[in-house]
Protein backbone atom coordinates (compact mmCIF):
# COMPACT_ATOMS: atom_id res chain seq x y z
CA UNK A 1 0.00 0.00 0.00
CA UNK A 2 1.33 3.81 -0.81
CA UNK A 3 -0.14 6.66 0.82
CA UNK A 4 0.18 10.21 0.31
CA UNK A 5 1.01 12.15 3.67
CA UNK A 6 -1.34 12.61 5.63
CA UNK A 7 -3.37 15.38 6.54
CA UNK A 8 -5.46 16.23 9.75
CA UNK A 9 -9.42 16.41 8.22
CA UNK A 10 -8.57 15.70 5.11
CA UNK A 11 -11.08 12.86 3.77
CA UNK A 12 -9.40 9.58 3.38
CA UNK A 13 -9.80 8.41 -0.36
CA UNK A 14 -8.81 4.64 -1.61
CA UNK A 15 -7.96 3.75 -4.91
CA UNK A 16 -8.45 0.14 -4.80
CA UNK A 17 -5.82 -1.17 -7.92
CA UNK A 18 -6.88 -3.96 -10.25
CA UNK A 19 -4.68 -4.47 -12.46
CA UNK A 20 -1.78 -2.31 -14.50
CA UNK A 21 -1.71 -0.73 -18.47
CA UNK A 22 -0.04 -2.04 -21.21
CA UNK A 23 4.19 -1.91 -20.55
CA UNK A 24 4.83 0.73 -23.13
CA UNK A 25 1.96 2.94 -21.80
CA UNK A 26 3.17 2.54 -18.17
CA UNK A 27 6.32 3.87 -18.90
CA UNK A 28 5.34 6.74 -21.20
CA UNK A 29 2.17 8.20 -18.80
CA UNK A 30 2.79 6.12 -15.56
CA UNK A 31 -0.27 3.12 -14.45
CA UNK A 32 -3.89 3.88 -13.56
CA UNK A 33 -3.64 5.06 -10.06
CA UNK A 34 -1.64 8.26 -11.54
CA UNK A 35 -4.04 9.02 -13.87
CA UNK A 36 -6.99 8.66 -11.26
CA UNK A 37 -4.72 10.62 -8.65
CA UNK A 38 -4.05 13.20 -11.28
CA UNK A 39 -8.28 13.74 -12.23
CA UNK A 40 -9.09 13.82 -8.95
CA UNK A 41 -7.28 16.71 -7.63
CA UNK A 42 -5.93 18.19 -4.40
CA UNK A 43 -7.91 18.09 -0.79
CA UNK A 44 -7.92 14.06 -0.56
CA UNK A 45 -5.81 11.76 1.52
CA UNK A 46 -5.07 9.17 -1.10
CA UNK A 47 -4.25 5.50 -0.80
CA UNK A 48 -3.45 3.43 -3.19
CA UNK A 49 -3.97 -0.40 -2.46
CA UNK A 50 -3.13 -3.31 -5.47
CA UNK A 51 -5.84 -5.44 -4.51
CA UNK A 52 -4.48 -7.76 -7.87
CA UNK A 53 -1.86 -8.07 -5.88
CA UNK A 54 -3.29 -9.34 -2.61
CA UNK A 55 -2.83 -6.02 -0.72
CA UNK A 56 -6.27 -5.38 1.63
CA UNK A 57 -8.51 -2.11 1.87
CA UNK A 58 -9.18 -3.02 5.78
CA UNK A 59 -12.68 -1.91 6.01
CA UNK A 60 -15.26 -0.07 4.35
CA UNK A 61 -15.77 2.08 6.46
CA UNK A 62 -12.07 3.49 7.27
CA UNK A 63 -12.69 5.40 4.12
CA UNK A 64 -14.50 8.60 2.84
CA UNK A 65 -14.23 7.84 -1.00
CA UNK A 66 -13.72 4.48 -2.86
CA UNK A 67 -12.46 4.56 -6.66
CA UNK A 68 -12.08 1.09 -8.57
CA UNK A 69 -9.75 1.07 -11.65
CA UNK A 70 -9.86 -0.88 -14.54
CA UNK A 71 -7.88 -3.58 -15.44
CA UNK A 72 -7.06 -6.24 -18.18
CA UNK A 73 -8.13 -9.10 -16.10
CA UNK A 74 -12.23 -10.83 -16.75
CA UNK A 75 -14.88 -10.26 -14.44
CA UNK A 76 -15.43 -13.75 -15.23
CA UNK A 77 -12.58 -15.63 -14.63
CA UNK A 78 -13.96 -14.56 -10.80
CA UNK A 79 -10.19 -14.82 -10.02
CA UNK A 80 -9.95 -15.45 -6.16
CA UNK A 81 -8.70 -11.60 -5.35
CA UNK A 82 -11.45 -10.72 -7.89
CA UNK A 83 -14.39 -11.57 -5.86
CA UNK A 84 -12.88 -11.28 -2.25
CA UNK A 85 -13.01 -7.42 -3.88
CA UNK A 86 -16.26 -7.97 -5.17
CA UNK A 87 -17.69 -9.00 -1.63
CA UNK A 88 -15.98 -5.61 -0.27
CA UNK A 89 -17.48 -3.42 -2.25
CA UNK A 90 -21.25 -4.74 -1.84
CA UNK A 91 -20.06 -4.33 2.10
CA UNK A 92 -18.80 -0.57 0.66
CA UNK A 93 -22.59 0.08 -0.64
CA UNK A 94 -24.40 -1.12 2.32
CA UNK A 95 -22.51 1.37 4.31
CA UNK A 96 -23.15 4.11 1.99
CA UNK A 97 -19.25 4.81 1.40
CA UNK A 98 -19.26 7.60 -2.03
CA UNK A 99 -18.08 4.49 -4.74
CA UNK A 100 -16.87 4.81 -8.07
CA UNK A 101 -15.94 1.79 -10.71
CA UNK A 102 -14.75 2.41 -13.60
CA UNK A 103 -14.47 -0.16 -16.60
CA UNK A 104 -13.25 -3.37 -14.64
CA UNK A 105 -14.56 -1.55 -11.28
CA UNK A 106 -17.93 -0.95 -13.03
CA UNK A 107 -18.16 -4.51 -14.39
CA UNK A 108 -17.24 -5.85 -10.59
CA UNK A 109 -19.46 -4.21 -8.52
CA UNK A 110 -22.50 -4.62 -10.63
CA UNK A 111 -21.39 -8.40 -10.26
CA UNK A 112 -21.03 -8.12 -6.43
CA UNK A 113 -24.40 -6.37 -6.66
CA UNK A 114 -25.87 -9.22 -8.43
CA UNK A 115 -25.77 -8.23 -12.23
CA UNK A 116 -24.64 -10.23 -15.02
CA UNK A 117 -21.05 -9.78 -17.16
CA UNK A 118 -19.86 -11.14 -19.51
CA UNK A 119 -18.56 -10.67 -23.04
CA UNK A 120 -20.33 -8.06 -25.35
CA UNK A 121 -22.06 -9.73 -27.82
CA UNK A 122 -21.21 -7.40 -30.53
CA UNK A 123 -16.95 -7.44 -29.45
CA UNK A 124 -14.76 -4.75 -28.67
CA UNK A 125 -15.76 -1.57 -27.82
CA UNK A 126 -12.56 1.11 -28.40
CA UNK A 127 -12.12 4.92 -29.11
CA UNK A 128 -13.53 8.02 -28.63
CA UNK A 129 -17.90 7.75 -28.76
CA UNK A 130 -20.48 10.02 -27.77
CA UNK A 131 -22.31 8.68 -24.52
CA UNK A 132 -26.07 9.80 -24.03
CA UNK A 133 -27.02 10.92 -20.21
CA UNK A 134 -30.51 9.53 -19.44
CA UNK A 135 -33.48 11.31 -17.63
CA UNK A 136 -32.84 9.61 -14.30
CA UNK A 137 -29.36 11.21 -14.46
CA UNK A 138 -31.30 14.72 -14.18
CA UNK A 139 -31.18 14.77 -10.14
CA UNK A 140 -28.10 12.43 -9.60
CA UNK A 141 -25.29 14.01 -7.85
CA UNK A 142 -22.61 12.98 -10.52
CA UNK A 143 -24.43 13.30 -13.41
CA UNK A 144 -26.83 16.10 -13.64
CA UNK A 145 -24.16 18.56 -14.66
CA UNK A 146 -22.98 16.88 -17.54
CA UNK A 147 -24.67 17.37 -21.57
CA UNK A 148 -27.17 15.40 -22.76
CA UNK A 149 -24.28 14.06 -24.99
CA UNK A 150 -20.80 13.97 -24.64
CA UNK A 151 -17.70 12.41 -25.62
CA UNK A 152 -15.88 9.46 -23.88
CA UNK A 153 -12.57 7.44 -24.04
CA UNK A 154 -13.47 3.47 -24.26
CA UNK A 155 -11.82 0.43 -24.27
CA UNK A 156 -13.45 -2.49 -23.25
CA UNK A 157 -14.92 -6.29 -24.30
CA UNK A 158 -16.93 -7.64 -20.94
CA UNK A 159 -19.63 -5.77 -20.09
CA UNK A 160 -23.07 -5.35 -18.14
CA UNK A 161 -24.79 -7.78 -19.86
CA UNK A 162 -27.95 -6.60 -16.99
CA UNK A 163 -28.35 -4.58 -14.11
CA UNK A 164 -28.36 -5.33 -10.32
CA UNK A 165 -32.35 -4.98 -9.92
CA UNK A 166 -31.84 -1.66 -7.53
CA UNK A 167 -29.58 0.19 -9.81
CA UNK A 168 -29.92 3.17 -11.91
CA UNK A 169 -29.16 3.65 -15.42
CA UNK A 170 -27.67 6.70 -15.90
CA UNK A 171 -26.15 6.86 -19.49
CA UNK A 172 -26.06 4.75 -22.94
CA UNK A 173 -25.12 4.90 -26.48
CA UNK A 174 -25.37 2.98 -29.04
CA UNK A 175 -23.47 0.30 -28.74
CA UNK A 176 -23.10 -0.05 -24.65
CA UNK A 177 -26.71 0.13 -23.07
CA UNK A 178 -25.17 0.13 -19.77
CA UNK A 179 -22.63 2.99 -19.80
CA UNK A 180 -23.14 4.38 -16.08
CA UNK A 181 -25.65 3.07 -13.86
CA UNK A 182 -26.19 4.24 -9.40
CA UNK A 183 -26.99 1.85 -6.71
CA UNK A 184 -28.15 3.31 -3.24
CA UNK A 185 -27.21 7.74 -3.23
CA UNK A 186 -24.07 7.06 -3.51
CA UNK A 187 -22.25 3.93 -5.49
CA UNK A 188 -21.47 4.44 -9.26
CA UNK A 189 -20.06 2.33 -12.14
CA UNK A 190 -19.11 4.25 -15.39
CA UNK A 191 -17.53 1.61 -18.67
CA UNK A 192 -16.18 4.59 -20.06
CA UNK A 193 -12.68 5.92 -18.30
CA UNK A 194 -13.07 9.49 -17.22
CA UNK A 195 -9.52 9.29 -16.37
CA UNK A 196 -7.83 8.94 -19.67
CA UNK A 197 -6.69 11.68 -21.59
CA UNK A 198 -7.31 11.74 -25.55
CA UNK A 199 -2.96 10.88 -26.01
CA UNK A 200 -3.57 8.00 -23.42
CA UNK A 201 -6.79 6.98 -26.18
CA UNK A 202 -4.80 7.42 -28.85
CA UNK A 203 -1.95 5.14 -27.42
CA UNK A 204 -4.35 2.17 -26.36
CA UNK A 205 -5.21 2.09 -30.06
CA UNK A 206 -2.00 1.89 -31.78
CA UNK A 207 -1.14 -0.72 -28.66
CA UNK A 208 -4.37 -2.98 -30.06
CA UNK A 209 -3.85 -2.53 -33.89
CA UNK A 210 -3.21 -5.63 -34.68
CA UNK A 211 -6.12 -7.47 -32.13
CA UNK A 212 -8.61 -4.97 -34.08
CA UNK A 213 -7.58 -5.56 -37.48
CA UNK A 214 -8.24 -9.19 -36.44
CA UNK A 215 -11.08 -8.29 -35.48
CA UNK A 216 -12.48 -6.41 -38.10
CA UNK A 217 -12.14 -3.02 -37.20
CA UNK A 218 -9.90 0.26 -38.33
CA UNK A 219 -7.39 1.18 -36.06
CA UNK A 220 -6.96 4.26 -38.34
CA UNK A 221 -10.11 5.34 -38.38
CA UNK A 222 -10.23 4.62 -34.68
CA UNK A 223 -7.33 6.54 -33.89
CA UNK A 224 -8.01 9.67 -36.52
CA UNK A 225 -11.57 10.31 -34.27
CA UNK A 226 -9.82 10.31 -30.98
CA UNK A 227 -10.81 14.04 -29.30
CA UNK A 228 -10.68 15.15 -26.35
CA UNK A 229 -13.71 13.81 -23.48
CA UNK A 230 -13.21 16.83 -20.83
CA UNK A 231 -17.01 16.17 -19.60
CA UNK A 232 -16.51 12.60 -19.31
CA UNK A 233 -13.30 13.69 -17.51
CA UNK A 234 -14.69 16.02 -15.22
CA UNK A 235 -16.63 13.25 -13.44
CA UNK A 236 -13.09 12.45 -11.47
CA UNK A 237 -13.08 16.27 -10.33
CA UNK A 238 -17.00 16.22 -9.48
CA UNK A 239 -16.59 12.79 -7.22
CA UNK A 240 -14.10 14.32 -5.15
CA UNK A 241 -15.90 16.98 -4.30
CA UNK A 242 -18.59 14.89 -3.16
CA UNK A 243 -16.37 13.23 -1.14
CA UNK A 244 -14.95 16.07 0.29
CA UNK A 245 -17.98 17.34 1.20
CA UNK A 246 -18.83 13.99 3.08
């Protein structure tokens, strides 16, 4: 576990770590937790714990703020570190600790919540697409300041296949039904990643060229409509605050 110094009343925020970026990505931009560390600003007391590694968050509870990162690993393998984080984070939403899973961390707690993943039927979802926010996103907390479209970075096969039953869909397009979705006031899963940049997008793409070309898809046409997704990023910035703000 690495922890920023710590700060008298500063909320406590865990980044809970599964899994790491591509080699030549890691050493040109750093791994996820910088990139989450880096969108969600100043006034946190951030840990970092690898729980693909084996490292534990303690409990729920110790924290103000929970982010889950994305990782190449398979909700459905149900790796043995997989669900023992899985089982956490349903503990996380019972307690009402502000939650936020992103791609692999969206996938997993939506499993621990009783949902279904698995592979997207259609394949590979990756690039820059527009992401439509939904009516119920009007009065949620995260959400309601964001357009009714917007752009986001994405990279991602699994997916919700279906909901927990008490969750909230949030946002869509037209590929991914389940883009965001809310459980309880406040426990979130987003597929897209509000915490890459458009270079980071770009990069993942000329990384997977040759899987999408098997696949039947343009990595040059992929990679020419990168842009930039600063709404989609701003979600990092707008969940701290929450956090902060207890």
């Amino acid at each position: 576990m690495s922890r920023t110094p710590e700060t008298a009343r500063t909320p406590k925020l865990v980044i809970l770590k599964t899994g790491s970026t591509y080699p030549s990505l890691k050493a040109r931009f750093g791994d996820f937790d910088r990139w989450f560390i880096r969108g969600l600003g100043g006034g946190l007391d951030i840990s970092v714990v690898n729980v693909a590694a084996g490292e534990s968050p303690g409990h729920p509870e110790q924290w103000d703020g929970i982010v889950v990162t994305g990782s190449p690993a398979m909700v459905t393998d149900r790796e043995t570190w997989s669900e023992l984080t899985g089982t956490w984070l349903a503990q996380a939403v019972d307690q009402k600790v502000p939650l936020l899973g992103v791609c692999y961390g969206h996938q997993l707690l939506a499993h621990a919540l009783g949902g279904e993943v698995g592979y997207h039927p259609r394949g590979r979802e990756s690039g820059t697409y527009q992401v439509e926010r939904l009516e119920a996103a009007e009065t949620d907390p995260l959400f309601r300041h964001l357009p009714e479209r917007f752009n986001a970075q994405l990279t991602h096969r699994q997916s919700v296949l279906s909901l927990p039953e008490t969750a909230v869909l949030l946002a869509r397009n037209s590929f991914e039904p389940h883009q965001a979705f809310r459980v309880g006031p406040c426990a979130w899963g987003v597929q897209f990643h509000p915490e890459f940049t458009d270079e980071v997008m770009a990069a993942y793409l000329d990384v997977q060229a040759p899987d999408l070309e098997k696949e039947q898809l343009d990595p040059r046409a992929l990679r020419a409509a990168v842009a930039a997704a600063p709404e989609a990023s701003s979600l990092l910035g707008r969940f701290a605050e929450l956090v902060r703000q207890g």
